[in-house]
C-alpha atoms as a PDB file:
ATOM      1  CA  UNK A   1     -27.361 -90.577 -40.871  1.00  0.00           C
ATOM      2  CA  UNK A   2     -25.184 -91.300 -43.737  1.00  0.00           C
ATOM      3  CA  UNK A   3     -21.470 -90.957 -43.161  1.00  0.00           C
ATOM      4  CA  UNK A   4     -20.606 -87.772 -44.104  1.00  0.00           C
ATOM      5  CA  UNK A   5     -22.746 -86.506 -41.218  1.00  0.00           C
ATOM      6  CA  UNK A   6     -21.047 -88.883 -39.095  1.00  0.00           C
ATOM      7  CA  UNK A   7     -17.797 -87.280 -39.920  1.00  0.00           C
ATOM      8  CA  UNK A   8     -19.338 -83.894 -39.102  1.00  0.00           C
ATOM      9  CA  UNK A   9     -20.793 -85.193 -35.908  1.00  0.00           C
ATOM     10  CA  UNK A  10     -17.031 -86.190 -34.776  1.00  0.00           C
ATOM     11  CA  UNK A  11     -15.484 -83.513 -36.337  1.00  0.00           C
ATOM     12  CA  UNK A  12     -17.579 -80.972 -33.675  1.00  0.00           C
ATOM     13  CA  UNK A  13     -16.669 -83.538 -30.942  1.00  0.00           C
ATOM     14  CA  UNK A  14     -13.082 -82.778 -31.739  1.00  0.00           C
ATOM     15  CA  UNK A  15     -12.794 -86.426 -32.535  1.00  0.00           C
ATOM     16  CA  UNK A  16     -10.573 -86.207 -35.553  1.00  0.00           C
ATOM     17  CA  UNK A  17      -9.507 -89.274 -35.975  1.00  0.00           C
ATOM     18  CA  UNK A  18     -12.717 -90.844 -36.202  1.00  0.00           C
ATOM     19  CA  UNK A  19     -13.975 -87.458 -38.522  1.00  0.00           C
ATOM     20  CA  UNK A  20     -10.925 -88.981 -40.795  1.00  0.00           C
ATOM     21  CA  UNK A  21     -12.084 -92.432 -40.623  1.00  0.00           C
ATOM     22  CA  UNK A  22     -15.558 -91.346 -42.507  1.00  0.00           C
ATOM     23  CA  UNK A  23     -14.662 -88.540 -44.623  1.00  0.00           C
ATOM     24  CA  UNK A  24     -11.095 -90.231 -46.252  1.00  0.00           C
ATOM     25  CA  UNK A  25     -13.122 -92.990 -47.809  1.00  0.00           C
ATOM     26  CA  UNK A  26     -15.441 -90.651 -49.187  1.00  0.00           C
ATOM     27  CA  UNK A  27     -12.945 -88.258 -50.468  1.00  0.00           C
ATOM     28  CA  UNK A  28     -11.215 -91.215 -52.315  1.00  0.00           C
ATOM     29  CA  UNK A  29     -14.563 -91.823 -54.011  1.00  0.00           C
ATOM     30  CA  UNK A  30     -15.116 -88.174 -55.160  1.00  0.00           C
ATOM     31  CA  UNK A  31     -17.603 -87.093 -52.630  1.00  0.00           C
ATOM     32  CA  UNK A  32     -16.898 -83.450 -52.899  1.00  0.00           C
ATOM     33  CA  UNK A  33     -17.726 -82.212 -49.254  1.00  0.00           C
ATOM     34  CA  UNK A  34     -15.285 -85.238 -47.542  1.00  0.00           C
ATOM     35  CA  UNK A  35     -12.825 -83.753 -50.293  1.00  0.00           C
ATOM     36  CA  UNK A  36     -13.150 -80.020 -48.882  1.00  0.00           C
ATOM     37  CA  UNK A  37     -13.362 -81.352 -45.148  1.00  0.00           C
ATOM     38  CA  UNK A  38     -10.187 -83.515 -45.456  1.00  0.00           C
ATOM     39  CA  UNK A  39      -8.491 -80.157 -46.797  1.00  0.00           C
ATOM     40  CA  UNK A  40      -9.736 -77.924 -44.543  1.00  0.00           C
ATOM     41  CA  UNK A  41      -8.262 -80.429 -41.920  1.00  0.00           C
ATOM     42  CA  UNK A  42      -4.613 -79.682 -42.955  1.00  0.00           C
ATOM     43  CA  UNK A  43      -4.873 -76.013 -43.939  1.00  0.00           C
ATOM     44  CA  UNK A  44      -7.404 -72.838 -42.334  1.00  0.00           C
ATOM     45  CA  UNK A  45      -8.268 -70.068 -44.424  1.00  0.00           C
ATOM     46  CA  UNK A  46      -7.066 -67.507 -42.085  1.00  0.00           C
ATOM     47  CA  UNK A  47      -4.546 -67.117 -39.498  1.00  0.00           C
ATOM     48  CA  UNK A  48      -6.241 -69.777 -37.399  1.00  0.00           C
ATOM     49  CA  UNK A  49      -4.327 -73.115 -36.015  1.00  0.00           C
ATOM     50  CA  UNK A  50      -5.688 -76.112 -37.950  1.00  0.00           C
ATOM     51  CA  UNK A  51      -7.448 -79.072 -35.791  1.00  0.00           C
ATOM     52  CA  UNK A  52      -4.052 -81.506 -36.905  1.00  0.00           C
ATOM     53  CA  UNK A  53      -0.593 -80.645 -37.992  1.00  0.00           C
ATOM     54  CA  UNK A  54      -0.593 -78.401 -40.322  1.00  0.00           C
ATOM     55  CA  UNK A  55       0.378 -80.066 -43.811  1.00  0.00           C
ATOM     56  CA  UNK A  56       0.119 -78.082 -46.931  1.00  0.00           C
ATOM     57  CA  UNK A  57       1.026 -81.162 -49.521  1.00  0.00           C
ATOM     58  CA  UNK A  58      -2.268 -82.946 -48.008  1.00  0.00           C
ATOM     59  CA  UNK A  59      -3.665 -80.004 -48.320  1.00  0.00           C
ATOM     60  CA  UNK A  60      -2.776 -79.541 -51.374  1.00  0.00           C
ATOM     61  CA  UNK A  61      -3.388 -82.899 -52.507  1.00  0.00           C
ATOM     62  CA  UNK A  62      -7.118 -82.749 -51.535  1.00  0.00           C
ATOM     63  CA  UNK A  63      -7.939 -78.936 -52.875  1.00  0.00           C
ATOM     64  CA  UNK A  64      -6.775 -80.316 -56.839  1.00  0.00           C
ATOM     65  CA  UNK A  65      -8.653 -82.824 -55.721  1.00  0.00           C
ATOM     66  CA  UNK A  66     -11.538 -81.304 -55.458  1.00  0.00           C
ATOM     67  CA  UNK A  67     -10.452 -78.530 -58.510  1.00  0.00           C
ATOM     68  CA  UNK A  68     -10.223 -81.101 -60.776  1.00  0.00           C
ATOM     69  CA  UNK A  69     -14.061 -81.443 -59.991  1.00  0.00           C
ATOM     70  CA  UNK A  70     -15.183 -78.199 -60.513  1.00  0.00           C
ATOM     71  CA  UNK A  71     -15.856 -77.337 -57.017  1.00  0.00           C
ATOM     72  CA  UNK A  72     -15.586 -74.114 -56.315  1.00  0.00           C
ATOM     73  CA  UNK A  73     -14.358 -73.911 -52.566  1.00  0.00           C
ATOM     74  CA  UNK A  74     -11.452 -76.405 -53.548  1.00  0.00           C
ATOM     75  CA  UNK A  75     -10.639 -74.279 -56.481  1.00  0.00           C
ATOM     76  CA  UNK A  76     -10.781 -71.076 -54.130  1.00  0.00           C
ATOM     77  CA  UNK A  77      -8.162 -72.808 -51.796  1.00  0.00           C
ATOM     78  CA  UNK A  78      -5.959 -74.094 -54.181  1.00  0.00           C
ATOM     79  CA  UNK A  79      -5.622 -70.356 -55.145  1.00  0.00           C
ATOM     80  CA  UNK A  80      -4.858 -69.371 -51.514  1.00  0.00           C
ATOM     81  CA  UNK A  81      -2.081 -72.071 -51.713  1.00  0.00           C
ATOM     82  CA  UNK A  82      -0.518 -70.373 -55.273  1.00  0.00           C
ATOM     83  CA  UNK A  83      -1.006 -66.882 -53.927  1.00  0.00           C
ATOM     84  CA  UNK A  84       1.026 -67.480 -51.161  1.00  0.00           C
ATOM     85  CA  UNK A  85       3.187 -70.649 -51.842  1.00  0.00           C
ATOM     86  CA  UNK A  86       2.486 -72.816 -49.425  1.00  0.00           C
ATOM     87  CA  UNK A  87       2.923 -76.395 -49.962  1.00  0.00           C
ATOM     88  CA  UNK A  88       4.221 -75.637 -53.674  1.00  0.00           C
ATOM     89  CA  UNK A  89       5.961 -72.461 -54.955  1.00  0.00           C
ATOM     90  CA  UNK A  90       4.774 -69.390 -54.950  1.00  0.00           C
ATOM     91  CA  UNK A  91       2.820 -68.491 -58.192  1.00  0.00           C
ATOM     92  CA  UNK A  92       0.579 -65.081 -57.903  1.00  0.00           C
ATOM     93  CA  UNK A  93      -1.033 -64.833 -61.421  1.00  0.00           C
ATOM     94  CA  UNK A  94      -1.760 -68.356 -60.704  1.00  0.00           C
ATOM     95  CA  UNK A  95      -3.535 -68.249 -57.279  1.00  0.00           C
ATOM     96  CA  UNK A  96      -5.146 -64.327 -58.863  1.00  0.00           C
ATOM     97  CA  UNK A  97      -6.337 -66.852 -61.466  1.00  0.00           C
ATOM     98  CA  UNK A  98      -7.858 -69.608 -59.226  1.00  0.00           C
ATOM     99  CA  UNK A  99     -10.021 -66.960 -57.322  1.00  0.00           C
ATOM    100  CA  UNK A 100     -11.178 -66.226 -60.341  1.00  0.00           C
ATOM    101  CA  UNK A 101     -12.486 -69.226 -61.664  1.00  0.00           C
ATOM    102  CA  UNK A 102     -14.106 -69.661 -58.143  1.00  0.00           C
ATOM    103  CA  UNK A 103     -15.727 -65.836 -57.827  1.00  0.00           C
ATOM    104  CA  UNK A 104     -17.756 -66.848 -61.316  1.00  0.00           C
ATOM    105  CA  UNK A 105     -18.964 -69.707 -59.550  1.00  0.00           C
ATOM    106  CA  UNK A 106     -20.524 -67.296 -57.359  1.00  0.00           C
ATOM    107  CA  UNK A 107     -17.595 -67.708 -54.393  1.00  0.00           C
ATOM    108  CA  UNK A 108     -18.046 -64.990 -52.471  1.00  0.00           C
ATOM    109  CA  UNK A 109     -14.468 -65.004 -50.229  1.00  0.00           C
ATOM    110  CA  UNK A 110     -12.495 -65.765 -53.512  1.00  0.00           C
ATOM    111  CA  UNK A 111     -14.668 -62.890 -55.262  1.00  0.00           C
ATOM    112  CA  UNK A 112     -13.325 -60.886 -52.248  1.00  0.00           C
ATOM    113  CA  UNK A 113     -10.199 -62.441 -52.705  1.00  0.00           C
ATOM    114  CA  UNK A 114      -9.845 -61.655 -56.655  1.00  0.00           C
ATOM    115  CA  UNK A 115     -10.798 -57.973 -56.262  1.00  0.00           C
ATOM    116  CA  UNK A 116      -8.403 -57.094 -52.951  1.00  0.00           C
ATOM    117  CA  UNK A 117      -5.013 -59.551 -54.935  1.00  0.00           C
ATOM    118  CA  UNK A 118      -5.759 -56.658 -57.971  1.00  0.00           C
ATOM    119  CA  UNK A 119      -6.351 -53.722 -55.753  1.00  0.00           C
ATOM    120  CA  UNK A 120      -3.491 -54.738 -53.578  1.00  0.00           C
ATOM    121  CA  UNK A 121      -0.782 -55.309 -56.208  1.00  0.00           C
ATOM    122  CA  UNK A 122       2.596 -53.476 -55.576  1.00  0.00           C
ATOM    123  CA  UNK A 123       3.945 -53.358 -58.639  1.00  0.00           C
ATOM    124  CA  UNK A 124       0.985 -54.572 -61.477  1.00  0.00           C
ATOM    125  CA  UNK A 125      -2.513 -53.492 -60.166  1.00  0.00           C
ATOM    126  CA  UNK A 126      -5.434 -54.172 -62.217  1.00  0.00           C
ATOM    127  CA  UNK A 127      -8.260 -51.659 -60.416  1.00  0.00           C
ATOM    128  CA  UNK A 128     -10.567 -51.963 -63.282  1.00  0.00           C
ATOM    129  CA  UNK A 129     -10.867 -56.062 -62.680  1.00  0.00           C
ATOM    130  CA  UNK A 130     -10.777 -54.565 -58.494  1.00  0.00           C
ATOM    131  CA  UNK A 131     -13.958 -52.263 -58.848  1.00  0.00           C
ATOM    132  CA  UNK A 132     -15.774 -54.455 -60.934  1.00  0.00           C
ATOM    133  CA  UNK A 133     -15.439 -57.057 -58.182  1.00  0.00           C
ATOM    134  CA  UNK A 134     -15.836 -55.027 -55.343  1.00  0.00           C
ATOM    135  CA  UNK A 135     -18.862 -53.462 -57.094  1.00  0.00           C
ATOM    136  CA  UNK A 136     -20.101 -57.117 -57.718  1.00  0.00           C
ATOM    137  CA  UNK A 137     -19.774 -57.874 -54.096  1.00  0.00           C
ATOM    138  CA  UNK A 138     -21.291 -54.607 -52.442  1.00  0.00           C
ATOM    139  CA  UNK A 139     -24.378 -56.159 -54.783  1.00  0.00           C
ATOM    140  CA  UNK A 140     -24.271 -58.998 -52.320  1.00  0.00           C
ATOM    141  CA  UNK A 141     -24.250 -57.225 -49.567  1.00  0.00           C
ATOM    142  CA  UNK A 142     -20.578 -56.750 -48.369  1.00  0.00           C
ATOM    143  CA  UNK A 143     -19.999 -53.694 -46.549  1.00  0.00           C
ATOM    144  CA  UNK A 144     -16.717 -53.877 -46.708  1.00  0.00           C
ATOM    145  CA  UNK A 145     -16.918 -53.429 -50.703  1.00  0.00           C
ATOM    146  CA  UNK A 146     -18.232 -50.141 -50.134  1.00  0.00           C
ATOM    147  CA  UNK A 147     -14.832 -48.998 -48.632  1.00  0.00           C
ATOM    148  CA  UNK A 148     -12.732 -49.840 -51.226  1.00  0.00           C
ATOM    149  CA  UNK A 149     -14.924 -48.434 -53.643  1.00  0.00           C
ATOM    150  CA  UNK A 150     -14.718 -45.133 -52.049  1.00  0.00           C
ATOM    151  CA  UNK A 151     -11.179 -44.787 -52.055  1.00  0.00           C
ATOM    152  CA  UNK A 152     -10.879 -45.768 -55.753  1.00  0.00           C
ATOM    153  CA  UNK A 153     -13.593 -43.066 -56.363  1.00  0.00           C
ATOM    154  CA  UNK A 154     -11.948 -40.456 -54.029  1.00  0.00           C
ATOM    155  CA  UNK A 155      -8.481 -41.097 -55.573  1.00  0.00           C
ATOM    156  CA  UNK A 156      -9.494 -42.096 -59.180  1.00  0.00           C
ATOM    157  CA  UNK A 157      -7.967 -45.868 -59.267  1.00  0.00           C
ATOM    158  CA  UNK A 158      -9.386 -47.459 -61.923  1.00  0.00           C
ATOM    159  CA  UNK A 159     -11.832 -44.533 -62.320  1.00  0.00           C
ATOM    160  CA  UNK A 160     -12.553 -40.571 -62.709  1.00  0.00           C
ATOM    161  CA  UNK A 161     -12.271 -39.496 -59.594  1.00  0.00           C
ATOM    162  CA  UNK A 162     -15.657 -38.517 -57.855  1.00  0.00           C
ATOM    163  CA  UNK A 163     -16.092 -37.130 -54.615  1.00  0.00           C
ATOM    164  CA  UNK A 164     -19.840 -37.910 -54.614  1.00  0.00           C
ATOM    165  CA  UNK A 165     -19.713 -41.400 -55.418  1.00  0.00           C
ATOM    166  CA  UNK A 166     -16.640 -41.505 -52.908  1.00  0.00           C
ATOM    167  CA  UNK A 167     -19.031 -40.380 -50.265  1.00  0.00           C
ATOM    168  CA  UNK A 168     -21.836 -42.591 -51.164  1.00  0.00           C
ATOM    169  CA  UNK A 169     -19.916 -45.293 -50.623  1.00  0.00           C
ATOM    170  CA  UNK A 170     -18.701 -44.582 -47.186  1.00  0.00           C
ATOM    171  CA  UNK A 171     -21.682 -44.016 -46.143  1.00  0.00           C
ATOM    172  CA  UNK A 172     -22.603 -47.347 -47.473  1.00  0.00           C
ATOM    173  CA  UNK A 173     -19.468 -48.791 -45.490  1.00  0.00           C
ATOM    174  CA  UNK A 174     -20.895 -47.556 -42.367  1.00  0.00           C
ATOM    175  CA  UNK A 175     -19.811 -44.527 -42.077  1.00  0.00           C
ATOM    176  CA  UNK A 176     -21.756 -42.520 -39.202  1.00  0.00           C
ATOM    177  CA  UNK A 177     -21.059 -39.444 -36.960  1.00  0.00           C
ATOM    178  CA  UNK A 178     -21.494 -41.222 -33.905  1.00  0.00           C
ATOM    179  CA  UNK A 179     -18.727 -43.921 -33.177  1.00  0.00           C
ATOM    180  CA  UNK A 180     -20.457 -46.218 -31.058  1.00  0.00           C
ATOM    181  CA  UNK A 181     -23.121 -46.858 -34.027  1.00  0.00           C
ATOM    182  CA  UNK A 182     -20.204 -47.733 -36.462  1.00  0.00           C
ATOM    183  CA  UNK A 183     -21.136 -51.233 -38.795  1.00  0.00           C
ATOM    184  CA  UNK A 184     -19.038 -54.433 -38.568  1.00  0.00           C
ATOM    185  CA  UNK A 185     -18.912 -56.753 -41.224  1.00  0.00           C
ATOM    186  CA  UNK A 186     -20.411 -59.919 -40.498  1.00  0.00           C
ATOM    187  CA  UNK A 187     -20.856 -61.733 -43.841  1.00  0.00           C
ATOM    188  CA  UNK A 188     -18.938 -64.848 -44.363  1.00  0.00           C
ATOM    189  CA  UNK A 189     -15.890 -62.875 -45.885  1.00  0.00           C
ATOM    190  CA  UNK A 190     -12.190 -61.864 -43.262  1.00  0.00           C
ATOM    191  CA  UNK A 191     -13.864 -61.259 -40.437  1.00  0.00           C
ATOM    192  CA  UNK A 192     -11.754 -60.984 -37.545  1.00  0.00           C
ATOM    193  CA  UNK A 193     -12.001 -58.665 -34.756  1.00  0.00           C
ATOM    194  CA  UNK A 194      -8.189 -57.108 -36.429  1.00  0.00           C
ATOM    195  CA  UNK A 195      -9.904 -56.619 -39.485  1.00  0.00           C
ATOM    196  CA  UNK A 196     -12.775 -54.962 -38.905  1.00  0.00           C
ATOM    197  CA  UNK A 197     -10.997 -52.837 -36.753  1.00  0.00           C
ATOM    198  CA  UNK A 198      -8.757 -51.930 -39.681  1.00  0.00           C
ATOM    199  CA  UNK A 199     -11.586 -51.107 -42.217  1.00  0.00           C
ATOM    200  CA  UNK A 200     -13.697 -48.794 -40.097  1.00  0.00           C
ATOM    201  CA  UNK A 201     -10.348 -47.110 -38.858  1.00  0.00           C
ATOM    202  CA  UNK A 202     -10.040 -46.808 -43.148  1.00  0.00           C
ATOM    203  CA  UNK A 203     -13.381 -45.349 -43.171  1.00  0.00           C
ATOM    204  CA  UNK A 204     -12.928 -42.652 -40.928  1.00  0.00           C
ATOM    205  CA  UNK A 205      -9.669 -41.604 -42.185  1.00  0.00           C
ATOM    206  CA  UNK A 206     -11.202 -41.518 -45.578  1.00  0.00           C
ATOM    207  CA  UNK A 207     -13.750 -39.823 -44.164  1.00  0.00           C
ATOM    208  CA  UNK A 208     -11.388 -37.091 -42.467  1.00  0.00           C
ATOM    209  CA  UNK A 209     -10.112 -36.213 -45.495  1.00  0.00           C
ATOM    210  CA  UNK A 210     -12.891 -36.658 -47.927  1.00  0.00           C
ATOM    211  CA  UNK A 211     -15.161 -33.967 -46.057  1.00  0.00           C
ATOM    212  CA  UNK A 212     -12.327 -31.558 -46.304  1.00  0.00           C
ATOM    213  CA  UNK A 213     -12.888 -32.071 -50.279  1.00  0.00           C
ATOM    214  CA  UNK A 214     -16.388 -32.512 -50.920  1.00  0.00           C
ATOM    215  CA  UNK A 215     -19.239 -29.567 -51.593  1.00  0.00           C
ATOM    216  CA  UNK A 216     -22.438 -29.496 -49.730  1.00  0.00           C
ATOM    217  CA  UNK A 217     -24.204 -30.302 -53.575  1.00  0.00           C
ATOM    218  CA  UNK A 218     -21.883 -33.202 -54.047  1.00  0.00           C
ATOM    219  CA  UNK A 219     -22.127 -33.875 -50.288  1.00  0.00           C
ATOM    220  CA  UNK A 220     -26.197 -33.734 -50.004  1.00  0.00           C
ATOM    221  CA  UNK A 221     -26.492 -36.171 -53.453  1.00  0.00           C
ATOM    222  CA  UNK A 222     -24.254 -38.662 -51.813  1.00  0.00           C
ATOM    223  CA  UNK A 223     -26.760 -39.104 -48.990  1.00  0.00           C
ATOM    224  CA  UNK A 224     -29.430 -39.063 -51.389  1.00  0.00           C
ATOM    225  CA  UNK A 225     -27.702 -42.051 -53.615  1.00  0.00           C
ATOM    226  CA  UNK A 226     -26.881 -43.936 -50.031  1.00  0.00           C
ATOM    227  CA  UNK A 227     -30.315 -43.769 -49.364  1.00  0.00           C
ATOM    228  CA  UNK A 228     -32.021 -45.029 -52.935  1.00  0.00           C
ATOM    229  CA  UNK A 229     -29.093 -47.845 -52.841  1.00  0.00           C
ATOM    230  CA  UNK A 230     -30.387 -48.978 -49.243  1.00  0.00           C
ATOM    231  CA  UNK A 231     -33.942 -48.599 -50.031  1.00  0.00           C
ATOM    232  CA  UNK A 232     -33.423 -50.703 -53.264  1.00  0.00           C
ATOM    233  CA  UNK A 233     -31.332 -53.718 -51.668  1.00  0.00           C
ATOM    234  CA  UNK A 234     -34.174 -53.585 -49.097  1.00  0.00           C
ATOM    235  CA  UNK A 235     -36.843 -54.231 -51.814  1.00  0.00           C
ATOM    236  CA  UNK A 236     -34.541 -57.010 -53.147  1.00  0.00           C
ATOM    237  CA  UNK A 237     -34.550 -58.370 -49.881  1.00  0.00           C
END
């Protein structure tokens, strides 16, 4: 077992001190995955309590680290650091940048993470860069994609506005008439119980008001794209 491994193996015994003891040496010699680990070890991704005291300049320290290597998780958390200043000050274009770099490495969360900093922005959204992204992602099989896509469609961000592609996509999100069938997400991406909760309380509000707007034509080729965009992934597959 070489000693990466043997990090990993102490790591899951919540024996960081010894995880440290095997991954630091390798970080220092530009092992990528002992550069991530050592990170991740200072700063979580999510609202989560790291395993040690949180410290965002080791943090920091080890994601350019890593950035300066190319890899594309270390570059994807160096951009959550920018993006929200911690451990350095607060630099949005340069985190929106960062996830960037990362999502054409084929990083799915920072993908997710480009496409909801555009869609999100207060005062400068970009909602072309947000649909191409989210479009890019529903590719990949994020449900959650589909969501944003319909309310861009249903209230023309970025786009014409288009009740039947609107629709498609909600369906897509997991939209169904019978709550206890509704989708969670489960695919790598913010995935907590809070946020799931959120999105398919979007969908259904969407939903409340979309149906109130859409024509049974516009309503009845919506179902029929849903369906030819599920049976295609499914050939994919």
């Amino acid at each position: 077992m070489d000693n990466y491994k043997k990090g990993q193996r102490a790591y899951e015994k919540k024996n960081y001190d010894k995880a440290i003891s095997y991954w630091k040496p390798l970080a220092d010699e530009g092992h990528e995955e002992a550069i991530n680990s050592m990170g991740n070890l200072y700063a979580t991704e999510d609202s989560t309590t790291t395993c040690l005291p949180e410290d965002f300049s080791k943090a920091l320290y080890y994601f350019k680290k890593g950035t300066l290597k190319g890899n594309k998780h270390s570059i994807y958390r160096l951009g959550i650091l920018y993006h929200q200043g911690l451990g350095l000050k607060q630099n949005i274009e340069k985190g929106r940048e960062l996830y960037k770099k990362a999502a054409e490495k084929e990083h799915s969360g920072a993908a997710y993470a480009y496409a909801a900093s555009n869609y999100f922005d207060e005062y400068n959204p970009n909602y072309e860069q947000a649909i191409l992204w989210f479009t890019i992602l529903t590719e990949t099989g994020l449900s959650a994609g589909h969501f944003f896509l319909a309310d861009m469609f249903m209230y023309g961000k970025g786009v014409k506005k288009d009740y039947t592609e609107a629709y498609k996509n909600l369906i897509l999100a997991g939209f169904t008439e019978q709550e206890e069938e509704r989708t969670y997400w489960e695919d790598g991406l913010p995935n907590t119980e809070v946020y799931n909760r959120a999105i398919n309380r979007g969908v259904w509000l969407l939903h409340n008001e979309l149906k109130e707007l859409i024509n049974p034509i516009e309503l009845n080729r919506a179902k029929h794209l849903a369906k030819e965009f599920k049976k295609r992934k499914a050939s994919e597959d």
